[in-house]
Protein backbone atom coordinates (compact mmCIF):
# COMPACT_ATOMS: atom_id res chain seq x y z
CA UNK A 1 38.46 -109.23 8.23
CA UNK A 2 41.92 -110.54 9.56
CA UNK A 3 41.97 -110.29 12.95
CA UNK A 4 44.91 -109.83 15.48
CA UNK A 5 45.25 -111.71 18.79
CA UNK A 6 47.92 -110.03 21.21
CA UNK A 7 48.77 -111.94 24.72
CA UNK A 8 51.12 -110.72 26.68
CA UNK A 9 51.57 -109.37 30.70
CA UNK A 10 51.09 -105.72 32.33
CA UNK A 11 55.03 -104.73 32.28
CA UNK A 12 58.12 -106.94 31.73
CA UNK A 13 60.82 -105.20 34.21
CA UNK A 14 60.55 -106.99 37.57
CA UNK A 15 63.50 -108.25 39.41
CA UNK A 16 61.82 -111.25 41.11
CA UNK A 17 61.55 -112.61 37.47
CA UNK A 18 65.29 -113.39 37.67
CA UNK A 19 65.41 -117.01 37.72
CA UNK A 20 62.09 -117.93 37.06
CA UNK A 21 60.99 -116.03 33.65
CA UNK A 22 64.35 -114.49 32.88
CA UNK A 23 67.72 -115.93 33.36
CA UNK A 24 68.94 -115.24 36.95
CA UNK A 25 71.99 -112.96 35.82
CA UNK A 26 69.99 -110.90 33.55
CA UNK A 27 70.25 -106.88 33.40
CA UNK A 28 67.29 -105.01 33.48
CA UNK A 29 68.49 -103.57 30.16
CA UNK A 30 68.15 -107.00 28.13
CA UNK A 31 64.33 -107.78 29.64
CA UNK A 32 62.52 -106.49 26.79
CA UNK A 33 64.42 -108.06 24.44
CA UNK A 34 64.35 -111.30 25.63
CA UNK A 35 60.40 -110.95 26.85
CA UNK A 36 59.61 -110.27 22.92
CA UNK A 37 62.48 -112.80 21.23
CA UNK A 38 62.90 -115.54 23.69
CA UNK A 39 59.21 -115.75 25.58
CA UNK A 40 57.54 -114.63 22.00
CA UNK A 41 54.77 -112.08 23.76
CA UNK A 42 53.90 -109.57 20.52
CA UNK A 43 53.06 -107.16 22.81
CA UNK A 44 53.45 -105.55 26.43
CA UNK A 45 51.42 -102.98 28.33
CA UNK A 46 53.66 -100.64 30.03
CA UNK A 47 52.08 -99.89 33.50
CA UNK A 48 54.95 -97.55 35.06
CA UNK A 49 53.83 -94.11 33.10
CA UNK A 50 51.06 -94.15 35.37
CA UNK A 51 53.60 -93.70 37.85
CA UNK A 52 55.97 -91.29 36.57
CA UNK A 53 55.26 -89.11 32.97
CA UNK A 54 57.60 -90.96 30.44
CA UNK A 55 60.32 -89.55 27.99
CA UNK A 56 60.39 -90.26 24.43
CA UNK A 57 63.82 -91.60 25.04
CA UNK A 58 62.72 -94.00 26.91
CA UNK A 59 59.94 -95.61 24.41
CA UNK A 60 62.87 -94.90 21.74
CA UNK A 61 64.75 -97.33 23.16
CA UNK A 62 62.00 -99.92 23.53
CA UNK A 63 61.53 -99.25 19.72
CA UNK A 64 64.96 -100.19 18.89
CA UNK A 65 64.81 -103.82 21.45
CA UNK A 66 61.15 -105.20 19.71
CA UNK A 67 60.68 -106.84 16.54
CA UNK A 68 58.82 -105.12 14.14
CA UNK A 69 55.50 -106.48 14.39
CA UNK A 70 55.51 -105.76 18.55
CA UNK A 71 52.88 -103.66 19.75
CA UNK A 72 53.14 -101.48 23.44
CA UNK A 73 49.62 -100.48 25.15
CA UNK A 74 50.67 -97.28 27.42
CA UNK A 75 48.91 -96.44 30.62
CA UNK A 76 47.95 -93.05 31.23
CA UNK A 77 49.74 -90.89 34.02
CA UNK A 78 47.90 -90.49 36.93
CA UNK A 79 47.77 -86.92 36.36
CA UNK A 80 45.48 -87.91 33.75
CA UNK A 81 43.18 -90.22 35.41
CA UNK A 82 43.34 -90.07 39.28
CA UNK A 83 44.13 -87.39 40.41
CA UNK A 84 41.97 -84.75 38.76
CA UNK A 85 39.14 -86.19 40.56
CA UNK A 86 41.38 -86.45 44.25
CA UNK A 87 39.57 -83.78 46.08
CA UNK A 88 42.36 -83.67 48.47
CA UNK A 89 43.91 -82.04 45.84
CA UNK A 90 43.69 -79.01 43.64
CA UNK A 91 43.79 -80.23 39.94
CA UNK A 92 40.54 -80.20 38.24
CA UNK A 93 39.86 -81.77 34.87
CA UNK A 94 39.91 -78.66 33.11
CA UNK A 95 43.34 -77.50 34.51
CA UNK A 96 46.19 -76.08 32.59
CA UNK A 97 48.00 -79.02 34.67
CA UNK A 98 46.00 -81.20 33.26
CA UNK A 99 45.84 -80.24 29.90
CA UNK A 100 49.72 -80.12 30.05
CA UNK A 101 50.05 -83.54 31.24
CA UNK A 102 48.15 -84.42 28.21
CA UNK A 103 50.76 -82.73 25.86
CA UNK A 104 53.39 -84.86 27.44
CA UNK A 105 52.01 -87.89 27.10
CA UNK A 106 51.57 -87.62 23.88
CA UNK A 107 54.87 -86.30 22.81
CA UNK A 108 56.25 -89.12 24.91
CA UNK A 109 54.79 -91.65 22.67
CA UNK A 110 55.76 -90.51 19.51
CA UNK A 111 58.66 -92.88 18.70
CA UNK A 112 55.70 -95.97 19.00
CA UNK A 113 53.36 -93.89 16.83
CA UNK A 114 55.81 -93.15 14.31
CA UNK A 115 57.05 -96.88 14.28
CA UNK A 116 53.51 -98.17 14.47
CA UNK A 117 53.78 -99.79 17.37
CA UNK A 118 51.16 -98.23 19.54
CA UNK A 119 47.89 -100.36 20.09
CA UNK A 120 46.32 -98.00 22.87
CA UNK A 121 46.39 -96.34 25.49
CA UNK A 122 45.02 -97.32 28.39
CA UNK A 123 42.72 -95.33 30.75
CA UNK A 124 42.17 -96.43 34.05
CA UNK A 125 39.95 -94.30 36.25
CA UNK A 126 39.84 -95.23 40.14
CA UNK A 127 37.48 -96.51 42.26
CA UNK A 128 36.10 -92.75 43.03
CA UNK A 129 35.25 -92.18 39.58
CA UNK A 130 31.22 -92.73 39.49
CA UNK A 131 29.06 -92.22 36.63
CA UNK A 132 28.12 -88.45 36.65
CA UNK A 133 27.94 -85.71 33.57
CA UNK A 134 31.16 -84.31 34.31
CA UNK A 135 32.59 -87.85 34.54
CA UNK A 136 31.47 -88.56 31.21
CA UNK A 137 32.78 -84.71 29.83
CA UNK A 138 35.65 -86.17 31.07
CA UNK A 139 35.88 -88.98 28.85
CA UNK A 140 35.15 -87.28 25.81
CA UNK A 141 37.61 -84.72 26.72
CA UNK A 142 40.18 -87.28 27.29
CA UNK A 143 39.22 -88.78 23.81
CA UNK A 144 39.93 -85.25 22.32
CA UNK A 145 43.01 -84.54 23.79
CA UNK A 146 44.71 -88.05 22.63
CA UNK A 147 43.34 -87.14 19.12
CA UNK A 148 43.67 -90.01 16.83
CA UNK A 149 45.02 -92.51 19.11
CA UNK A 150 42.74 -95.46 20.05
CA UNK A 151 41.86 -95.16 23.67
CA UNK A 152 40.65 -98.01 26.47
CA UNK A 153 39.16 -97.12 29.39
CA UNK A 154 39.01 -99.22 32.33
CA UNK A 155 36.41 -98.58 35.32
CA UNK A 156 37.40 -99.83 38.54
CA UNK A 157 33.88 -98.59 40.27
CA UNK A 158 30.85 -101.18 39.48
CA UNK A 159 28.45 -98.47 39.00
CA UNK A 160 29.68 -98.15 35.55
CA UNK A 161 28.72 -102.21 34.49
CA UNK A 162 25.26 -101.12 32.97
CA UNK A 163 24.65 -101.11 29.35
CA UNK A 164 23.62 -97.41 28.90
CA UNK A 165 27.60 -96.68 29.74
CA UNK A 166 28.75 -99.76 27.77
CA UNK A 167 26.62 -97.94 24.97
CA UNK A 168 28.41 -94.40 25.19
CA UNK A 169 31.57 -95.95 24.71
CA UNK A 170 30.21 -97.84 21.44
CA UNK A 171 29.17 -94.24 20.39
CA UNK A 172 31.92 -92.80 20.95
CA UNK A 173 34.53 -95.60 19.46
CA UNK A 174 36.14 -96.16 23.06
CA UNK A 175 37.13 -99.58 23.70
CA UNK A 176 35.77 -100.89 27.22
CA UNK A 177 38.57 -102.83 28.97
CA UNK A 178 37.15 -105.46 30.40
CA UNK A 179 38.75 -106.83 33.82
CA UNK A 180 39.02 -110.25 35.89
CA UNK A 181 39.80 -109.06 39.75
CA UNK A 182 38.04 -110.11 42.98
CA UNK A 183 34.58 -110.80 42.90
CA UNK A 184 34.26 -108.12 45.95
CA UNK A 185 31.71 -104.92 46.21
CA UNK A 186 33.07 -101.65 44.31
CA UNK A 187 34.34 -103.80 42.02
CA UNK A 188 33.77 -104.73 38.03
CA UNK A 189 32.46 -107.63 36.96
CA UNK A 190 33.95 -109.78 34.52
CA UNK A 191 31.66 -109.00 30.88
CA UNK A 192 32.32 -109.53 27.29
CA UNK A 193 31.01 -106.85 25.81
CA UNK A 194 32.94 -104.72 23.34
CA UNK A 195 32.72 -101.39 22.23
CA UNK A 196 34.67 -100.84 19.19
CA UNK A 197 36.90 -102.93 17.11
CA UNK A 198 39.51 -103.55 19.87
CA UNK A 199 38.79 -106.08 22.81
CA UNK A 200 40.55 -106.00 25.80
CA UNK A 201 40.73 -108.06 28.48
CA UNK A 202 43.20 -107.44 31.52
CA UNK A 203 43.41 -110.16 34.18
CA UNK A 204 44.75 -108.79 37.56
CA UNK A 205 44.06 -111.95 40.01
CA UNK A 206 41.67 -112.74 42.73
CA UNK A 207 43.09 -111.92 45.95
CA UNK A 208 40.32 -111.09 47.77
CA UNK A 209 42.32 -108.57 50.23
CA UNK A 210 42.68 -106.24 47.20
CA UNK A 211 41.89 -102.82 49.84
CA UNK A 212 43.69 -104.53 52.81
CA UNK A 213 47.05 -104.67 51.30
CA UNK A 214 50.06 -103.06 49.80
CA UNK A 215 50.00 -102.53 45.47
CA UNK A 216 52.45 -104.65 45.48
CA UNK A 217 50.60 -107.75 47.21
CA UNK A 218 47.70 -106.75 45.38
CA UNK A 219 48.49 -108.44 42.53
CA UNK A 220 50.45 -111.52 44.13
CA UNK A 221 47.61 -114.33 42.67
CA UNK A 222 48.59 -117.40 40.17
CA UNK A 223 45.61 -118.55 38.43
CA UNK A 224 44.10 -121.92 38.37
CA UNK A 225 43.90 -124.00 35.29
CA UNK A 226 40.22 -123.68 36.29
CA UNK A 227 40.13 -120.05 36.12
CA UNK A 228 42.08 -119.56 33.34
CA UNK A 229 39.55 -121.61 31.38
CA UNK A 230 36.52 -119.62 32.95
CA UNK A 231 38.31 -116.39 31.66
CA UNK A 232 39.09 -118.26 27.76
CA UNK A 233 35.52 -118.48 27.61
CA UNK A 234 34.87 -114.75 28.10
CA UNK A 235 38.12 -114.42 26.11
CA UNK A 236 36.52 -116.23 23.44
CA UNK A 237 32.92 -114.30 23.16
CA UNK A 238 35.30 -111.09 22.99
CA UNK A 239 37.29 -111.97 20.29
CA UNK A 240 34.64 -113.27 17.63
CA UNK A 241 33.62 -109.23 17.85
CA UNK A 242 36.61 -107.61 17.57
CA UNK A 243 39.24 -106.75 14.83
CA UNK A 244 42.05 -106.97 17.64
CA UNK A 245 42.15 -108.68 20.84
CA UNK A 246 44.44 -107.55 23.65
CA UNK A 247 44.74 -110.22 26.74
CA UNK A 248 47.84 -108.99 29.64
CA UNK A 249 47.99 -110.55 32.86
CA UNK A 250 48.47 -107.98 35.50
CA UNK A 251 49.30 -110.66 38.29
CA UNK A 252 53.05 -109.70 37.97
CA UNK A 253 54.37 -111.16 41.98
CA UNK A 254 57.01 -113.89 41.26
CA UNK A 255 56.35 -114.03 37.63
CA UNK A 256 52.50 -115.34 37.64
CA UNK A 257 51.57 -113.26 34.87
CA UNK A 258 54.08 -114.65 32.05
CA UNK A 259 52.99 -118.22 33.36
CA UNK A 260 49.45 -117.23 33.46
CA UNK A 261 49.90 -115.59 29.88
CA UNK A 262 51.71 -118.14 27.64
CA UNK A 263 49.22 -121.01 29.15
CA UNK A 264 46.57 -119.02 27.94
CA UNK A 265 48.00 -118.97 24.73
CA UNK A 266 48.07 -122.06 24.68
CA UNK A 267 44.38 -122.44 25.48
CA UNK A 268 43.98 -120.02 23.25
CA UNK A 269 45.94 -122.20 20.57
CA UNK A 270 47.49 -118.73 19.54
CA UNK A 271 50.99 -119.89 19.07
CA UNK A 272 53.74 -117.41 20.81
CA UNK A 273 56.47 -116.26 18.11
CA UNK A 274 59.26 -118.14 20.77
CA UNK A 275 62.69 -118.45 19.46
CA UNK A 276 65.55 -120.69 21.18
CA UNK A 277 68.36 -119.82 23.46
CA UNK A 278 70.99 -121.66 21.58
């Protein structure tokens, strides 16, 4: 079984990577392109259609800017994931709204499904979603309404690190996404388990004020050479049972998470596909 090892960070257009990733006079237009050609990442998970439902235009053009071998992971809009289950509002996981949001999405992503250049996507569920029966309807329904596409779910409540949940997924053929964040309560752990024949592994940093400050600052951590070894070990155990690996750094502040990532190739010894400026 050949198996596929993707590294690479949790988005690619940030302006405080001018300078220090990217060249300082770079457009925002020529990012992609030069975070797949000149860095050599073979693949990116796009983090702002959780924000804002995407337009098939818009992956379109990513299509066109990748080599053909490049691979996108594509978060799920929050009107997939967090807000059904917001009961200061009125959505409910059996909505029309909801259901709609899921036709979107998925006509959205058609130019990387009909290029081949959709891994996943990538369900995150907050902090509020516990382990209940409707919770796990939910999951299966989400599995149904993205069809045939492969689908990761990421838990951001702790109650779900037990194997009886790690085992539904397995049933199911859900890839767990396994996370490195703050060793805090409500939490995940860091685990190596794997459900299906994708691993994933998305490292977001250790600040431990993760519910004291802004989104933003969340995420403003630059790993250790000491932690990024303690993660390649986990990294390690995930990828001997998988068919394809997926590692992004999510520590995005001041361009951590491209540093973060291409050491970690490097530790990896999973050469990036770099090519030179000149």
């Amino acid at each position: 079984m050949e198996k596929e090892i993707r590294i690479g960070t949790s988005g690619f257009s940030f302006p405080d990577w001018k300078g220090v990733i990217y060249p300082e006079k770079i457009s925002s237009a020529k990012m992609l392109e030069f975070y797949s050609k000149y860095l050599g990442f073979n693949a990116v998970e796009i983090n702002s259609t959780y924000y804002q439902m995407p337009t098939s235009k818009i992956f379109q053009s990513m299509v066109n800017k990748t080599p053909q071998d490049f691979v996108f992971v594509v978060k799920a809009f929050k009107g997939m994931t967090h807000d059904p289950f917001d009961n200061r509002l009125e959505r409910r996981p059996d909505s029309d709204q909801v259901k709609e949001y899921f036709s979107q999405f998925k006509e959205a992503i058609k130019p990387l499904l009909e290029s081949n250049k959709l891994g996943a996507v990538l369900v995150q569920f907050p902090v509020f979603f516990y382990p209940s029966k409707d919770s796990i309807e939910y999951i299966l329904q989400t599995k149904d309404l993205l069809s045939d596409i492969p689908v990761v779910v990421e838990f951001r409540n702790n109650s779900w690190a037990h194997e009886r949940y790690f085992k539904f997924l397995e049933e199911n053929n859900i890839a767990l996404c396994a996370v490195d964040e703050p060793k805090i309560p409500r939490l995940m752990p860091l685990v190596d388990r794997v459900t299906c024949s994708i691993a994933y592994l998305r490292c977001h940093g250790r600040n431990p004020n993760w519910f004291n400050v802004s989104v933003s600052e969340r995420y403003n951590y630059n790993y250790s050479e000491q932690e990024l070894r303690e993660i390649e070990r986990v990294a390690q155990l995930m990828m001997q049972k998988a068919r394809v690996s997926f590692i992004f750094f999510n520590n995005c502040h001041a361009g951590y998470a491209a540093k973060n990532a291409m050491r970690f190739a490097e530790l990896l010894d999973v050469p990036l596909g770099k090519q030179d400026l000149f």
